[in-house]
Protein backbone atom coordinates (compact mmCIF):
# COMPACT_ATOMS: atom_id res chain seq x y z
CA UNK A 1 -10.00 -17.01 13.13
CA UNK A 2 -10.13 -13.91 15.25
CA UNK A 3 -7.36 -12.49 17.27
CA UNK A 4 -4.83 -14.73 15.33
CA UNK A 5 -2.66 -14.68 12.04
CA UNK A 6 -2.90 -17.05 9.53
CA UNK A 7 -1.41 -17.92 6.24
CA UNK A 8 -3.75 -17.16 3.22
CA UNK A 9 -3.88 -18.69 -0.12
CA UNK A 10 -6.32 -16.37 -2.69
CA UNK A 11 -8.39 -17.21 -5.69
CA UNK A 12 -10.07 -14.18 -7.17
CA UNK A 13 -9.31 -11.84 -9.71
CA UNK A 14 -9.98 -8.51 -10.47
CA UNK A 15 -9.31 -6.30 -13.78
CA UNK A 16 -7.90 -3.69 -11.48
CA UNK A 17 -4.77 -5.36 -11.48
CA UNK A 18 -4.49 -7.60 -14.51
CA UNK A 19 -1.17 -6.53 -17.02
CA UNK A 20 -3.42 -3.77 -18.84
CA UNK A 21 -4.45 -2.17 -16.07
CA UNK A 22 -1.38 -1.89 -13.92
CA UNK A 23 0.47 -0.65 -17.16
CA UNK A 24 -2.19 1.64 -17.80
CA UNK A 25 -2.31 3.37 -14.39
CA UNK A 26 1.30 3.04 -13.23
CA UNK A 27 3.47 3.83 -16.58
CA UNK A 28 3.83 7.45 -17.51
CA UNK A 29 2.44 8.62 -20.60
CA UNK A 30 5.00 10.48 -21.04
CA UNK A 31 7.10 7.48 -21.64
CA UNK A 32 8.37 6.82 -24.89
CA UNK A 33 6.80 5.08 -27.73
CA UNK A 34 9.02 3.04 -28.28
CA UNK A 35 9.00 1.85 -24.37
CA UNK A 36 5.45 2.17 -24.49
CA UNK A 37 5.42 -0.39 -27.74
CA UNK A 38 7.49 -2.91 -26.13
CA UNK A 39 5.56 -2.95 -23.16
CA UNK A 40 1.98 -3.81 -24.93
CA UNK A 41 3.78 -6.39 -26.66
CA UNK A 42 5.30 -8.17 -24.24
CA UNK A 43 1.55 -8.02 -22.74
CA UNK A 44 0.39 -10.03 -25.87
CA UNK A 45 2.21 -12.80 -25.30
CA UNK A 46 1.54 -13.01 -21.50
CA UNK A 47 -1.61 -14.03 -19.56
CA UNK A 48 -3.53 -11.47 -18.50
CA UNK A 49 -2.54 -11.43 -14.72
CA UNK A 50 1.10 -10.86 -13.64
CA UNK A 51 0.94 -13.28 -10.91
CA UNK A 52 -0.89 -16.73 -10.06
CA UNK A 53 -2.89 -16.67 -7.25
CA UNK A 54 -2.80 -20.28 -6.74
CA UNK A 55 0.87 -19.87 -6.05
CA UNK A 56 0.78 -16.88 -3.58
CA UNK A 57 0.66 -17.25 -0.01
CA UNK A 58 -0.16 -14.03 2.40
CA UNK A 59 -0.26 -13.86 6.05
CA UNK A 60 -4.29 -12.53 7.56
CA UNK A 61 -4.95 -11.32 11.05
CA UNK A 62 -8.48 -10.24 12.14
CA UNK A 63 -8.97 -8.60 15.06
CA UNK A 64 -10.75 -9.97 18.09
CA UNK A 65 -14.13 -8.53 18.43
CA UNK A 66 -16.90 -7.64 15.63
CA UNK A 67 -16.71 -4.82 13.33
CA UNK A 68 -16.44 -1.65 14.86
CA UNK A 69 -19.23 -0.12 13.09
CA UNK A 70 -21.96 -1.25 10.78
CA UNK A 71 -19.79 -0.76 7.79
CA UNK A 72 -17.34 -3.50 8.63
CA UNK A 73 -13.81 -3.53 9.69
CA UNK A 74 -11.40 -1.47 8.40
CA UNK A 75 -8.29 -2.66 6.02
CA UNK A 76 -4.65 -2.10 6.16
CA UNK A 77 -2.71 -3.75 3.23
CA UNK A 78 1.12 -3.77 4.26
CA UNK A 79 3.90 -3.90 1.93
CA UNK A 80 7.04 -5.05 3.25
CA UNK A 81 10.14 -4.68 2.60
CA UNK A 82 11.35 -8.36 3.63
CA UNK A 83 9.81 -11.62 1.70
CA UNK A 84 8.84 -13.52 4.95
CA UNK A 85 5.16 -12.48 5.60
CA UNK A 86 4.90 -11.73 9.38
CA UNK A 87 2.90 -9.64 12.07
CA UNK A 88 5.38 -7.29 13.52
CA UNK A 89 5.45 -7.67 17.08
CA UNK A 90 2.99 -5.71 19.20
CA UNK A 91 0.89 -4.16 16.19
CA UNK A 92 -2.01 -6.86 17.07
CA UNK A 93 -3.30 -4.58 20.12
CA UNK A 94 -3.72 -2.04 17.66
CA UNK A 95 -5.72 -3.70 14.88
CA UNK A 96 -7.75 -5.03 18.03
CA UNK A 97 -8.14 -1.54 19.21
CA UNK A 98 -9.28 0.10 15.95
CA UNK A 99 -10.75 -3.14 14.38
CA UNK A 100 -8.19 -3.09 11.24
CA UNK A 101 -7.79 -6.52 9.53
CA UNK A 102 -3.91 -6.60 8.40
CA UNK A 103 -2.88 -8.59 5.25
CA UNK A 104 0.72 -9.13 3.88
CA UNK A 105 2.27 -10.73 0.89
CA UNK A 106 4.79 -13.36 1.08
CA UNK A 107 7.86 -12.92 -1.01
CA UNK A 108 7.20 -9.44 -2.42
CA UNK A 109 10.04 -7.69 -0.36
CA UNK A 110 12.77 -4.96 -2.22
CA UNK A 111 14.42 -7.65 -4.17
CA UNK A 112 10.89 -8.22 -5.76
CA UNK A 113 9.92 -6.59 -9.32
CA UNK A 114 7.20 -3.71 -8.37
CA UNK A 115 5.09 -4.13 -11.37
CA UNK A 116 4.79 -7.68 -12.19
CA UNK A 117 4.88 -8.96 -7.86
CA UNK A 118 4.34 -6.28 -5.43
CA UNK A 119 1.71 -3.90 -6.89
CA UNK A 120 -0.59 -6.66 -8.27
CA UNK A 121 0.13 -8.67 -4.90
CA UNK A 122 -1.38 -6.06 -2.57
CA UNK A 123 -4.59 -5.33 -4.56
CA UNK A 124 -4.90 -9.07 -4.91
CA UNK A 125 -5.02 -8.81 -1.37
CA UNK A 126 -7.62 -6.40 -0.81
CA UNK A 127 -9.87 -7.42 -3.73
CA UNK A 128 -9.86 -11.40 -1.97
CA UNK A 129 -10.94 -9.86 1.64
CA UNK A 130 -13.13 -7.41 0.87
CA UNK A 131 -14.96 -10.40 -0.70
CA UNK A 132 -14.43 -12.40 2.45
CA UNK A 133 -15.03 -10.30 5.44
CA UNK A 134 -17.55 -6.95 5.85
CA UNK A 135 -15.24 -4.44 5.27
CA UNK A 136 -15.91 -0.33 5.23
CA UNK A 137 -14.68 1.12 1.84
CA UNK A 138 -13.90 3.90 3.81
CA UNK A 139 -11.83 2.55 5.83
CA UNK A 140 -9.46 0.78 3.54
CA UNK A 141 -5.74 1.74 3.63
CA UNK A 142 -2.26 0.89 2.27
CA UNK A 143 1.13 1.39 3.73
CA UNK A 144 4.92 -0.35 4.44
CA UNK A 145 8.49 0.22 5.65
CA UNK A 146 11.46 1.46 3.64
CA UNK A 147 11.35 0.16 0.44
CA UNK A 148 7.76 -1.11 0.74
CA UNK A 149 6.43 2.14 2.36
CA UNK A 150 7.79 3.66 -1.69
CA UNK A 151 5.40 1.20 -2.92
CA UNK A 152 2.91 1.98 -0.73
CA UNK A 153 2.58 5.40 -1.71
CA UNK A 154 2.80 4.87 -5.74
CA UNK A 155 -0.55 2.18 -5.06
CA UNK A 156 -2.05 5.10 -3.08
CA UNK A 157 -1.63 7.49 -5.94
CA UNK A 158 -2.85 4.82 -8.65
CA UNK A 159 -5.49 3.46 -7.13
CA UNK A 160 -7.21 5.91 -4.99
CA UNK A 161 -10.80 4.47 -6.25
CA UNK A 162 -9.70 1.54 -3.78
CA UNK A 163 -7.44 2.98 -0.79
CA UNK A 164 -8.31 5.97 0.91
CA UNK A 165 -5.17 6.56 3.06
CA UNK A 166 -1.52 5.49 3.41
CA UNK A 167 0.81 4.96 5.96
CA UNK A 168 4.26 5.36 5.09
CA UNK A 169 7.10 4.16 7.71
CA UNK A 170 10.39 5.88 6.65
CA UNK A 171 10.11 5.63 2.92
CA UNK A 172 8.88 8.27 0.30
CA UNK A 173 9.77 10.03 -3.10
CA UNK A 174 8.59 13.31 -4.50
CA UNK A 175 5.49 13.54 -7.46
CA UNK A 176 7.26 13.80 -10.58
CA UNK A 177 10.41 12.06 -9.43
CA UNK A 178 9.61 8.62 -8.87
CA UNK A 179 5.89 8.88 -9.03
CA UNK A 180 4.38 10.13 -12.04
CA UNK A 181 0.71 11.43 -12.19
CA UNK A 182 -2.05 8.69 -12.71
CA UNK A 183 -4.40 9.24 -15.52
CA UNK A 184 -6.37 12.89 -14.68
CA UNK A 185 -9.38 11.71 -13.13
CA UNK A 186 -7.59 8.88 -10.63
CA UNK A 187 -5.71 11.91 -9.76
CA UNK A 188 -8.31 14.37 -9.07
CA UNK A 189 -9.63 11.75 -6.90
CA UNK A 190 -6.18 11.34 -4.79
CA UNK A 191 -6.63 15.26 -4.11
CA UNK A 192 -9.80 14.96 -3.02
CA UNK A 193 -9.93 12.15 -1.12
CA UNK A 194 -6.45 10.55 0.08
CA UNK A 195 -4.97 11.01 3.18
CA UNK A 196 -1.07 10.05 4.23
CA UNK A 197 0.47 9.90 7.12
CA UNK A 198 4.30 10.05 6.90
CA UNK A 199 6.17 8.49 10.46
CA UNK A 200 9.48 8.30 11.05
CA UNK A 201 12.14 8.24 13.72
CA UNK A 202 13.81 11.29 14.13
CA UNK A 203 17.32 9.95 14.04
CA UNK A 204 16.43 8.47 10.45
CA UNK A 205 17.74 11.40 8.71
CA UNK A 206 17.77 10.05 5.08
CA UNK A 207 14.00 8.90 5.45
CA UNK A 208 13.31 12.34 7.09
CA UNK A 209 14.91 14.16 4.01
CA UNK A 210 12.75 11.88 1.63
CA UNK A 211 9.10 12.47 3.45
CA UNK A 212 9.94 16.22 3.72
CA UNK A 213 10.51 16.48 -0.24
CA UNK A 214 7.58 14.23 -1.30
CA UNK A 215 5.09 16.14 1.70
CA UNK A 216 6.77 19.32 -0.36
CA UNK A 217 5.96 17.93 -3.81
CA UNK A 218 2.43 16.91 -1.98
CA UNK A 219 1.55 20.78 -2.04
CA UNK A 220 2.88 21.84 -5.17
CA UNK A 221 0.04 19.69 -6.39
CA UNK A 222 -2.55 20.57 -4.19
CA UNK A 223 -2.73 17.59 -1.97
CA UNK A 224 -3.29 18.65 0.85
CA UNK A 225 -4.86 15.93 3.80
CA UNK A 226 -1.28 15.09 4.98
CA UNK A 227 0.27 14.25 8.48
CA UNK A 228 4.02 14.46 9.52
CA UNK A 229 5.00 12.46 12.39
CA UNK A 230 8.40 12.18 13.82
CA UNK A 231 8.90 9.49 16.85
CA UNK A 232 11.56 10.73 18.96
CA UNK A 233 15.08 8.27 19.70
CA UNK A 234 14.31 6.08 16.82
CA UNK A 235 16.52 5.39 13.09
CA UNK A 236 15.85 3.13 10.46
CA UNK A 237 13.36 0.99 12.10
CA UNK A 238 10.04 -0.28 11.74
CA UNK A 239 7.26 1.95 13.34
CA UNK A 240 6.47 0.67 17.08
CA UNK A 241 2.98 -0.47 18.26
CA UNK A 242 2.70 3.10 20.04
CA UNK A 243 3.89 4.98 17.01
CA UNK A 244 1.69 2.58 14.60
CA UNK A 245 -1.44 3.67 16.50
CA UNK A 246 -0.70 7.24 16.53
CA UNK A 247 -0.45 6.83 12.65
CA UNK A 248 -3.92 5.23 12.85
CA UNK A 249 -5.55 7.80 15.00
């Protein structure tokens, strides 16, 4: 239904984000064998997806109107950092404006394991609505708040064959810190072809100190398609409908 959000439930898999694949993209090589060992044997004796779709629910909203060009609508895959799936308030007028259908997990907040939940949770959600609505592969982004905007930005850098952008809402760590480098073509790709947009109030001095280093860390590695946005009076808070639109622009 357009112009409204509705709870989701998904069926479809992909191999982008079954056990192998998440492991394979998001674990360091660098890690040790013995690490390394455990992990592929703990993948034995699991099923081949971390989650089960049949027991997920995610919160849709499509925007009024049709697609905004003959491509399709663009995506915007949230991450949050609370388990209750929700719309924030105001961002609707937004998604209406630039034709962005929004999708959010439901209990895949900070408390959540990143690996086995709230990685494979947001590309379950793009894989499922890409299949369901026309959607522009160009025009198919990531992002979050806090906690979830750290998430945001390690899917960004693992997958950028699927997301071409992310937004991240007071919440970012340095390459090489908490981030290690994807596999060398997935990164050449991020180089070449990602684009992030850091916002965050200008009172949130923590989060400021955290998207200066990683935008630092950005350049050391010759990524260079990256915005800095500070929104003026604001701390710790979720972006506003104004200052989510300027991230869109």
């Amino acid at each position: 239904p357009a112009g409204t959000s509705y709870q989701a439930v998904f069926t479809q898999y992909s191999p982008l984000f079954s056990n192998a694949e998440i492991l394979r993209r998001l674990l360091s090589p660098l890690a040790g064998k013995a690490v390394r060992d455990s992990l592929a044997q703990s993948l034995e004796a699991m099923t081949p997806y971390p989650v089960d779709l049949t027991k997920e629910r995610f919160l849709v909203y499509v925007p009024t109107g049709p697609p905004p060009s003959p491509r399709g609508f663009a995506l915007f895959v949230f991450v949050p950092p609370w388990d209750e799936p929700r719309l924030p308030f105001g961002w609707a007028a937004q998604l209406d404006r630039y034709g962005v259908i929004f999708v959010t997990p439901a209990a895949a907040g900070n408390t959540a394991a990143v690996l086995s939940r709230r990685v494979p949770l947001a590309l379950a959600a793009e894989e499922n609505l890409v299949r369901q609505y026309p959607i522009d592969r160009g025009r198919i982004y990531v992002g979050g708040f806090s906690g979830g905007s750290r998430v945001a930005l390690r899917i960004a850098l693992d997958y950028p064959d699927i997301f071409r952008g992310a937004i991240l809402n007071a919440g970012a760590d340095p390459l090489g810190d908490a981030h290690h480098l994807p596999p060398r073509d997935l990164f050449l790709r991020f180089q070449s072809s990602s684009r992030l947009v850091f916002i965050t109030g200008d009172r949130d001095t923590s989060s400021l100190a955290g998207d200066a280093s990683s935008s630092q860390s950005m350049q050391g590695w010759c990524v260079f398609d990256v915005e800095t946005y500070e929104t003026p009076d604001v701390g710790h808070e979720l972006m506003s409908p104004a200052a989510f639109g300027r991230a869109l622009d």
